[in-house]
Structures are given as structure tokens and as C-alpha cells.
Protein backbone atom coordinates (compact mmCIF):
# COMPACT_ATOMS: atom_id res chain seq x y z
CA UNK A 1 -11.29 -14.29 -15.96
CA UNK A 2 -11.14 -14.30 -20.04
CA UNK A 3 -9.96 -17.34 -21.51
CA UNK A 4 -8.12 -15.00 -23.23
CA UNK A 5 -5.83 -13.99 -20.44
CA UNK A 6 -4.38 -16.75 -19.80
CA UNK A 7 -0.09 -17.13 -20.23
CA UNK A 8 0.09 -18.46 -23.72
CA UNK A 9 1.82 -21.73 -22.36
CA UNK A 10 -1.17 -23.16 -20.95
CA UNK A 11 -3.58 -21.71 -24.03
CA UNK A 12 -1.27 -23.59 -26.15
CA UNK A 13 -1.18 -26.48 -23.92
CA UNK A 14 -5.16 -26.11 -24.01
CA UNK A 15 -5.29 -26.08 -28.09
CA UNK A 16 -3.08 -28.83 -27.98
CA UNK A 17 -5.76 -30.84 -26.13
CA UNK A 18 -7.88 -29.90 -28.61
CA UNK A 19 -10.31 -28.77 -26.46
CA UNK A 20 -12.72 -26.09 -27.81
CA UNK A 21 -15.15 -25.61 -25.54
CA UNK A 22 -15.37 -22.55 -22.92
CA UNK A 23 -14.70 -22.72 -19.60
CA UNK A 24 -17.19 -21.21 -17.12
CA UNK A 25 -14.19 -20.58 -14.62
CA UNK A 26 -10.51 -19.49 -14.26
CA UNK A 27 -8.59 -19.03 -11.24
CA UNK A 28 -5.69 -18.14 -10.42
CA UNK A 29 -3.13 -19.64 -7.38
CA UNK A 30 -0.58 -17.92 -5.68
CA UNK A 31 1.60 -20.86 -5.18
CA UNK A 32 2.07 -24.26 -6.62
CA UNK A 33 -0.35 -27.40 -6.67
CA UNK A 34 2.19 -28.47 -4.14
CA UNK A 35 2.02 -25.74 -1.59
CA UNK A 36 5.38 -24.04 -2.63
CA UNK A 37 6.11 -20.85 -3.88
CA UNK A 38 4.80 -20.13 -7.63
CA UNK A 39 1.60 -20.03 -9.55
CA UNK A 40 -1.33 -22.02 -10.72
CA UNK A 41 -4.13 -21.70 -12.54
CA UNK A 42 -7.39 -24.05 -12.46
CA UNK A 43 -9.67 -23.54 -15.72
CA UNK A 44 -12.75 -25.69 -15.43
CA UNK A 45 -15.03 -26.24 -17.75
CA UNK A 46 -18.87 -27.75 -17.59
CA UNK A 47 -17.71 -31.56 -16.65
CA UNK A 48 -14.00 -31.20 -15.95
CA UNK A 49 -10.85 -29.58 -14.62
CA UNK A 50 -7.16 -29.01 -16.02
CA UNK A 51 -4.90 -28.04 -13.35
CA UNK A 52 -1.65 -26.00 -14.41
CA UNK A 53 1.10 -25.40 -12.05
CA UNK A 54 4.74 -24.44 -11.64
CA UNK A 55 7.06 -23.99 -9.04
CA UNK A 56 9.18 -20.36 -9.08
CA UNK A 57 11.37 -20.97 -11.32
CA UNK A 58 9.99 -23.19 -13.36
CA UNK A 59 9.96 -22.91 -17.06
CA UNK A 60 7.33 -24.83 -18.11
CA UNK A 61 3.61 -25.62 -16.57
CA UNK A 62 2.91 -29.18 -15.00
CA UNK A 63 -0.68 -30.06 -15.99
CA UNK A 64 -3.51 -32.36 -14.23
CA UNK A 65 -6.81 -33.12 -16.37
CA UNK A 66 -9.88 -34.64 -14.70
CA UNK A 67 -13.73 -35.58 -14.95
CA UNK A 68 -15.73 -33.21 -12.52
CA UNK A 69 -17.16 -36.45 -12.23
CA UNK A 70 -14.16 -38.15 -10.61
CA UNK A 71 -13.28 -35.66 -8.09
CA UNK A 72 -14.11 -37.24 -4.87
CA UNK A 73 -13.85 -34.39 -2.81
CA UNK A 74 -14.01 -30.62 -3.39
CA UNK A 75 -14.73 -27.78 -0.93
CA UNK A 76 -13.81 -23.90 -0.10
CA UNK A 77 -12.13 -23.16 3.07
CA UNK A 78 -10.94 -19.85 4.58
CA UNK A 79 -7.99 -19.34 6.66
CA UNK A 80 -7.94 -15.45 7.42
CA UNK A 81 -7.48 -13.96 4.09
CA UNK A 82 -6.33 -16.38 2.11
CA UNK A 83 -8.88 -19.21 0.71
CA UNK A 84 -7.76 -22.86 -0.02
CA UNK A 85 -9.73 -25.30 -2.64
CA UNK A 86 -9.10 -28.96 -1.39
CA UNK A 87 -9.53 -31.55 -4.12
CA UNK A 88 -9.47 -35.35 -4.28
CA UNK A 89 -8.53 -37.14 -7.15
CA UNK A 90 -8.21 -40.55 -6.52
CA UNK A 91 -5.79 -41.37 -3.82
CA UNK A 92 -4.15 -37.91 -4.00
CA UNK A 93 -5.40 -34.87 -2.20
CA UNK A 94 -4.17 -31.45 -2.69
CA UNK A 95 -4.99 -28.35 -1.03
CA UNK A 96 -4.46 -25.00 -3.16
CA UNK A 97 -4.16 -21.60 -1.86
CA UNK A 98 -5.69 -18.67 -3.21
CA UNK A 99 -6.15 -14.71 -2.52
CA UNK A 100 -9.68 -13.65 -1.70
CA UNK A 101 -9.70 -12.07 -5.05
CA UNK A 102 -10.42 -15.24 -6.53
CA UNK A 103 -13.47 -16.76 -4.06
CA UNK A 104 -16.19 -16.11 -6.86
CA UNK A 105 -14.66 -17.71 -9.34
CA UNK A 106 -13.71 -20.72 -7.28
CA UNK A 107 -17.16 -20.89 -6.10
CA UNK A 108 -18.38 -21.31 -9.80
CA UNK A 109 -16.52 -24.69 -9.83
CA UNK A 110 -17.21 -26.09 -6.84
CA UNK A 111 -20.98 -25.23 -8.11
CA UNK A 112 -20.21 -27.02 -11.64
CA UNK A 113 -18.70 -29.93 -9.37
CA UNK A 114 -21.69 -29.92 -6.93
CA UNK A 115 -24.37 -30.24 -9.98
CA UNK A 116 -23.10 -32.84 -11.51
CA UNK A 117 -22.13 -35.13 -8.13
CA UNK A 118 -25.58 -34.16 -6.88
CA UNK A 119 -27.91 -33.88 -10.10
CA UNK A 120 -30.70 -32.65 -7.94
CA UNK A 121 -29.30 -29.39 -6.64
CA UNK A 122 -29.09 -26.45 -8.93
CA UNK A 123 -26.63 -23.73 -9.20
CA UNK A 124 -29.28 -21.13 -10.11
CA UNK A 125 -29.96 -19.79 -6.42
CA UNK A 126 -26.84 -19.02 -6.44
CA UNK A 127 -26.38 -16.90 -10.01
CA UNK A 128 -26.02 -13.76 -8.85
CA UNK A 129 -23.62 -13.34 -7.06
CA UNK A 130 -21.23 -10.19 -6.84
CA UNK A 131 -17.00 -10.40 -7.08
CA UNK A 132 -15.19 -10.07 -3.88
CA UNK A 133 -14.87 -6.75 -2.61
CA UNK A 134 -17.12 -5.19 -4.97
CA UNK A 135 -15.47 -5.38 -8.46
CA UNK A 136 -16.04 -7.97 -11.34
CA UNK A 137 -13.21 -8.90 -13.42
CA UNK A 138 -16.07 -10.52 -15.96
CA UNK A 139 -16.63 -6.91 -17.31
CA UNK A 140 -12.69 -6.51 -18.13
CA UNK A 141 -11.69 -7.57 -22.22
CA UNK A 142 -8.95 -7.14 -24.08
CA UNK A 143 -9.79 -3.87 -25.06
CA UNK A 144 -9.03 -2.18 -21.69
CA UNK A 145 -6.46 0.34 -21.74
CA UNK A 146 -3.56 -0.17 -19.76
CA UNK A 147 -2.81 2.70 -17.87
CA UNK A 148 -0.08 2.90 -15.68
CA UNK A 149 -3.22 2.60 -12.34
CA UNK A 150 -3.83 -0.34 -13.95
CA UNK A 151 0.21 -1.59 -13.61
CA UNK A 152 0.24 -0.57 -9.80
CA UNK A 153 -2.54 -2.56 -9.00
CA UNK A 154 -0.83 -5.68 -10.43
CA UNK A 155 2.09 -5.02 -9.16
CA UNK A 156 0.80 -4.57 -5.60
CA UNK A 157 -1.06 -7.41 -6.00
CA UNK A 158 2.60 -9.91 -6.96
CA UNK A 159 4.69 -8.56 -4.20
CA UNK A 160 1.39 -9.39 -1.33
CA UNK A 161 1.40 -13.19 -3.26
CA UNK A 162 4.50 -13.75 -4.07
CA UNK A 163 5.81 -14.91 -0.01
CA UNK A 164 2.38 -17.49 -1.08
CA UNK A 165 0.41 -16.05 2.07
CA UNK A 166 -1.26 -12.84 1.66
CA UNK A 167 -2.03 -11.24 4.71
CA UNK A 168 -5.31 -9.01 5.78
CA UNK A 169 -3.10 -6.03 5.95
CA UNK A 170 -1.92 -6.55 2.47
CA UNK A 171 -5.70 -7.49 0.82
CA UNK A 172 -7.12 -4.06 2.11
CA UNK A 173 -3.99 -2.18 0.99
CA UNK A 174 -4.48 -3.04 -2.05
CA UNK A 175 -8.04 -1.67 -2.21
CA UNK A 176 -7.60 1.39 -0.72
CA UNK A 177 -4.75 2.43 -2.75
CA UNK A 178 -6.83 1.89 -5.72
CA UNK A 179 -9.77 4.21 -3.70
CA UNK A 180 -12.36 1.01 -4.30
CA UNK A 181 -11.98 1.36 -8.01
CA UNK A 182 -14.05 -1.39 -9.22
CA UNK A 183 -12.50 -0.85 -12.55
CA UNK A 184 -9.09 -0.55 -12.06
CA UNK A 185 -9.09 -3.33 -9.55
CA UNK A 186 -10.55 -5.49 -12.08
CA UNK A 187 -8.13 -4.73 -14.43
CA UNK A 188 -5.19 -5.12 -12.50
CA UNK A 189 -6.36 -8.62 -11.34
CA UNK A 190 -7.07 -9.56 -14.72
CA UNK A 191 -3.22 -8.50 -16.07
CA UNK A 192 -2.24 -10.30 -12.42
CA UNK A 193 -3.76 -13.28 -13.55
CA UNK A 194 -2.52 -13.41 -16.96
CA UNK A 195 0.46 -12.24 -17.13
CA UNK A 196 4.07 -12.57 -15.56
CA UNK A 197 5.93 -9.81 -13.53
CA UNK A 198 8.50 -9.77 -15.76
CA UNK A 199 5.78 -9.26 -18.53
CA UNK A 200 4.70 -6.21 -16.36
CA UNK A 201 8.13 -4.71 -15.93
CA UNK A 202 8.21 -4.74 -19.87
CA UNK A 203 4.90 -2.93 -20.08
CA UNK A 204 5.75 -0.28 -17.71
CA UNK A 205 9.40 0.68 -19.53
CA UNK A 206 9.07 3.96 -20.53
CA UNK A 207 6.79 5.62 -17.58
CA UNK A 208 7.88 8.78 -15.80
CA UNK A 209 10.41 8.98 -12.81
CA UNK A 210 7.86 10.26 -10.48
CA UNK A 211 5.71 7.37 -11.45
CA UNK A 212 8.60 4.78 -11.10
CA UNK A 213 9.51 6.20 -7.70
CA UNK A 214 5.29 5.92 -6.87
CA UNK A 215 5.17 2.48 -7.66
CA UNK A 216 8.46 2.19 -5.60
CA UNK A 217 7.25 3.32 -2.45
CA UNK A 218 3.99 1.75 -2.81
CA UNK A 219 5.53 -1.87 -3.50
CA UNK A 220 7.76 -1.08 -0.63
CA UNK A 221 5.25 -0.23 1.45
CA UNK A 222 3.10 -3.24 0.79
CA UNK A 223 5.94 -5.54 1.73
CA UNK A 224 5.37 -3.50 5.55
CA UNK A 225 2.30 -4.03 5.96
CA UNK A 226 2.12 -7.74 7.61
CA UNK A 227 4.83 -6.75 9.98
CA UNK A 228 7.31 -8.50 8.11
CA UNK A 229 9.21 -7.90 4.82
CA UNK A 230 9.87 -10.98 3.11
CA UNK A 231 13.19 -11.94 1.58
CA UNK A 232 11.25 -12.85 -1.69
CA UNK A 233 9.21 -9.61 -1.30
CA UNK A 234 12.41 -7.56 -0.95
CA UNK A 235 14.06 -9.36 -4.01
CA UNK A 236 10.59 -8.17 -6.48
CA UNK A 237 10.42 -4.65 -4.93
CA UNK A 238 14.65 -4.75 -5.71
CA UNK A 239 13.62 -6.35 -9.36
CA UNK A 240 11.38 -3.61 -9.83
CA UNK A 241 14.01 -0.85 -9.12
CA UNK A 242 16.68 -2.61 -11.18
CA UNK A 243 14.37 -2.78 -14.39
CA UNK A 244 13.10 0.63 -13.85
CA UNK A 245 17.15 2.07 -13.46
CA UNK A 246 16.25 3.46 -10.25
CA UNK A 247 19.30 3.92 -8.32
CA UNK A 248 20.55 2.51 -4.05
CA UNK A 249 19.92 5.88 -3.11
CA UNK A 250 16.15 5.95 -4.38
CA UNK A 251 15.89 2.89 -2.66
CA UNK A 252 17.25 3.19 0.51
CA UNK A 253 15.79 6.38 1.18
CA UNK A 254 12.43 5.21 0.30
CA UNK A 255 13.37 2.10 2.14
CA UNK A 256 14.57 4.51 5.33
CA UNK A 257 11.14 6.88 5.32
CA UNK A 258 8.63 4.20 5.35
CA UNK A 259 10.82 2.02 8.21
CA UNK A 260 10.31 5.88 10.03
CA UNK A 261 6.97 6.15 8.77
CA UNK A 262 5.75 2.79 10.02
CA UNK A 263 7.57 2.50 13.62
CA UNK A 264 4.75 3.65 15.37
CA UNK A 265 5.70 1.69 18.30
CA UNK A 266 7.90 4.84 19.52
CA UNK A 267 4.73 7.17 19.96
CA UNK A 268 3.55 7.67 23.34
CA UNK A 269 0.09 6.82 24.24
């Protein structure tokens, strides 16, 4: 992820640091340093780590700075499809939780921490390395078009993180609605990343009813897929429709064809 992309609370809370050096990794969480629903981000530079989280809700970012040096403990786990980085910093541990979008990048700074805790390994066996799933966010800038592709994928990829536990069902959705594209899947985790949902309901004012309807159903949809949809999933899909002056009829029937769609439970085998 571009420095570039991040929300321009934490950039300024960056400057403010005066900080001017680059960071060789940004990732994004899909809930607070404290487990609860929000966001994160963890931006890590060459010998240390700024931590940036908020609960939903929240106005404003909290912010943790450390040494890579002084981080007792860091490692990757998986749980399914979701992937947790547990840190120690002195007598706190926390255990972040992540979409599998994000493993690379997390992997690049548990490599920074790993090189400087153990001077004698080096990170250069592991340098090339390709994104998760087959796309690399590293070749999206700011001069990618946005494209209204682009929007969906974003927006899929809020409503499978915003209940903060993104489900299998949800991950592969997301890919093969977007047919693979390593381009547009890129892109659409890149504008996840940096941006808000409200920020993406802005950018998407002024797109066509069939495409408002589209992203409708597909949002919708998404929620389905674990089996479950989520009262906070519900309330984004219903955001969504609001902003986009899409009507309870829209919805519900939408709503009422994919409950059909999905009940496969009443075929016979």
C-alpha cells in the first residue's frame, strides 16, 4: 500500500511526527487494536512501528509508536481466513485481525522485525514473493482511474469486514465477482484501505440506476454468503441504498430474490 493512501488523519498525524522517511509496509485492520469493531492501520518503517486505531465510531485515530527493536514478540497466525499479527510491547500484548488480503504486507514487517532481533538472518530469501491471491496492490498509484469495478470491489470488500470476521465464503466472493482481476482487485483494496465508506458513497454519486441496483444485489448478496447476515452488514448494505436514493421496494425485492435464490436447502437430492 502507497503511503499515499492513507486517511489524511493519520498522514497528518505522521507529518506531525516529523517523520520523513518511507515505510516499507502498510496494512490495514478490520477491527480495532482492541479486538472491536473498526479499523486500523500498522505502517512500519525500517526500525519501527506506529499503530493507528479507532473504534466504529470514533472520530479520531488512537496512535502507538515503537522501536522494532522493543517488540518482544511478533508472529503471523491464521485462523481460517482471517490472519491475526500478535505483538508484545512491554507488558501489553495485542492480537490484531486482518483479511487475507493483507498477509504479504504483514509478512514484510514481521521480516523488518525478524532482521533486526536476529541480525544474522536475512530477508532476501524471501524477496519475491507474490500478493495473496494473485494480485499486487504495489503496482496501483494515484493515477488509477476509478471506475465504478473499481467501487464494487471496495465496497464488497467493507460489508465482508465490517462484522470484523471475514469468512471463506466472503474472501472467494469477492474474487470471483471481480473474474480474478488482478487489477481491479488491487485497486479496490487499495481505495479499501485508504479510504472510508462514506468517502466511497461520495465517489459513486452520480452512477447509473442499473449500476446502483448491481452494487445492491451484490452487497446484499455478500452479506449471505457466511450463512448469516449481520446486523452491522444489513445497516451498510441499508446505508448504501439510502445514499444511492434507492427506494424499500428495490430493497426488499432484491432482499426477497436472493433469500429465494440462496435457500437451497428446499431442493431434493
Amino acid at each position: 500500500m502507497n503511503f499515499a493512501f492513507l486517511p489524511e488523519k493519520i498522514k497528518k498525524q505522521i507529518t506531525e511526527m516529523a517523520i520523513t522517511k518511507s515505510p516499507i509496509s502498510i496494512a490495514r485492520s478490520s477491527a480495532s487494536i482492541e479486538g472491536k469493531s473498526g479499523e486500523g492501520y500498522l505502517v512500519a518503517f525500517c526500525d519501527e512501528i506506529l499503530i493507528f486505531s479507532r473504534e466504529l465510531g470514533e472520530p479520531n485515530y488512537k496512535n502507538i509508536s515503537a522501536n522494532l527493536v522493543d517488540i518482544g514478540k511478533l508472529d503471523i497466525k491464521k485462523e481460517g481466513i482471517n490472519t491475526f499479527l500478535n505483538l508484545a510491547l512491554g507488558d501489553k500484548s495485542y492480537s490484531m485481525k486482518f483479511s487475507s488480503f493483507e498477509e504479504d504486507n504483514l509478512k514484510s514487517i514481521l521480516e523488518a522485525w525478524s532482521t533486526i532481533s536476529s541480525p544474522q538472518r536475512s530477508v532476501a530469501e524471501n524477496s519475491n514473493k507474490k500478493s495473496p491471491n494473485g494480485y499486487d496492490t504495489d503496482a496501483v498509484t494515484l493515477e488509477e482511474p476509478f471506475s465504478s469495478l473499481i467501487g464494487l470491489a471496495a465496497a464488497l470488500m467493507y460489508v465482508a469486514s465490517v462484522d470484523g470476521d471475514i469468512s471463506k465464503e466472503e474472501d472467494y466472493y469477492i474474487i470471483a465477482i471481480m473474474q480474478n482481476n488482478r487489477i481491479i482487485l488491487g485497486a479496490g483494496l487499495a481505495y479499501y484501505k485508504s479510504h472510508s465508506f462514506d468517502d466511497l458513497l461520495l465517489e459513486l454519486q452520480g452512477i447509473s440506476e442499473d449500476e446502483k441496483l448491481c452494487f445492491l444485489a451484490n452487497m446484499m448478496e455478500l452479506g449471505m454468503k457466511d450463512g448469516i447476515l449481520h446486523r452491522s452488514e444489513m445497516n451498510l448494505v441499508k446505508n448504501f441504498a439510502n445514499s444511492m436514493d434507492l427506494d424499500e421496494t428495490q430493497y426488499d425485492t432484491i432482499k426477497q430474490v436472493l433469500l429465494i435464490k440462496n435457500k437451497i436447502s428446499v431442493l431434493s437430492t
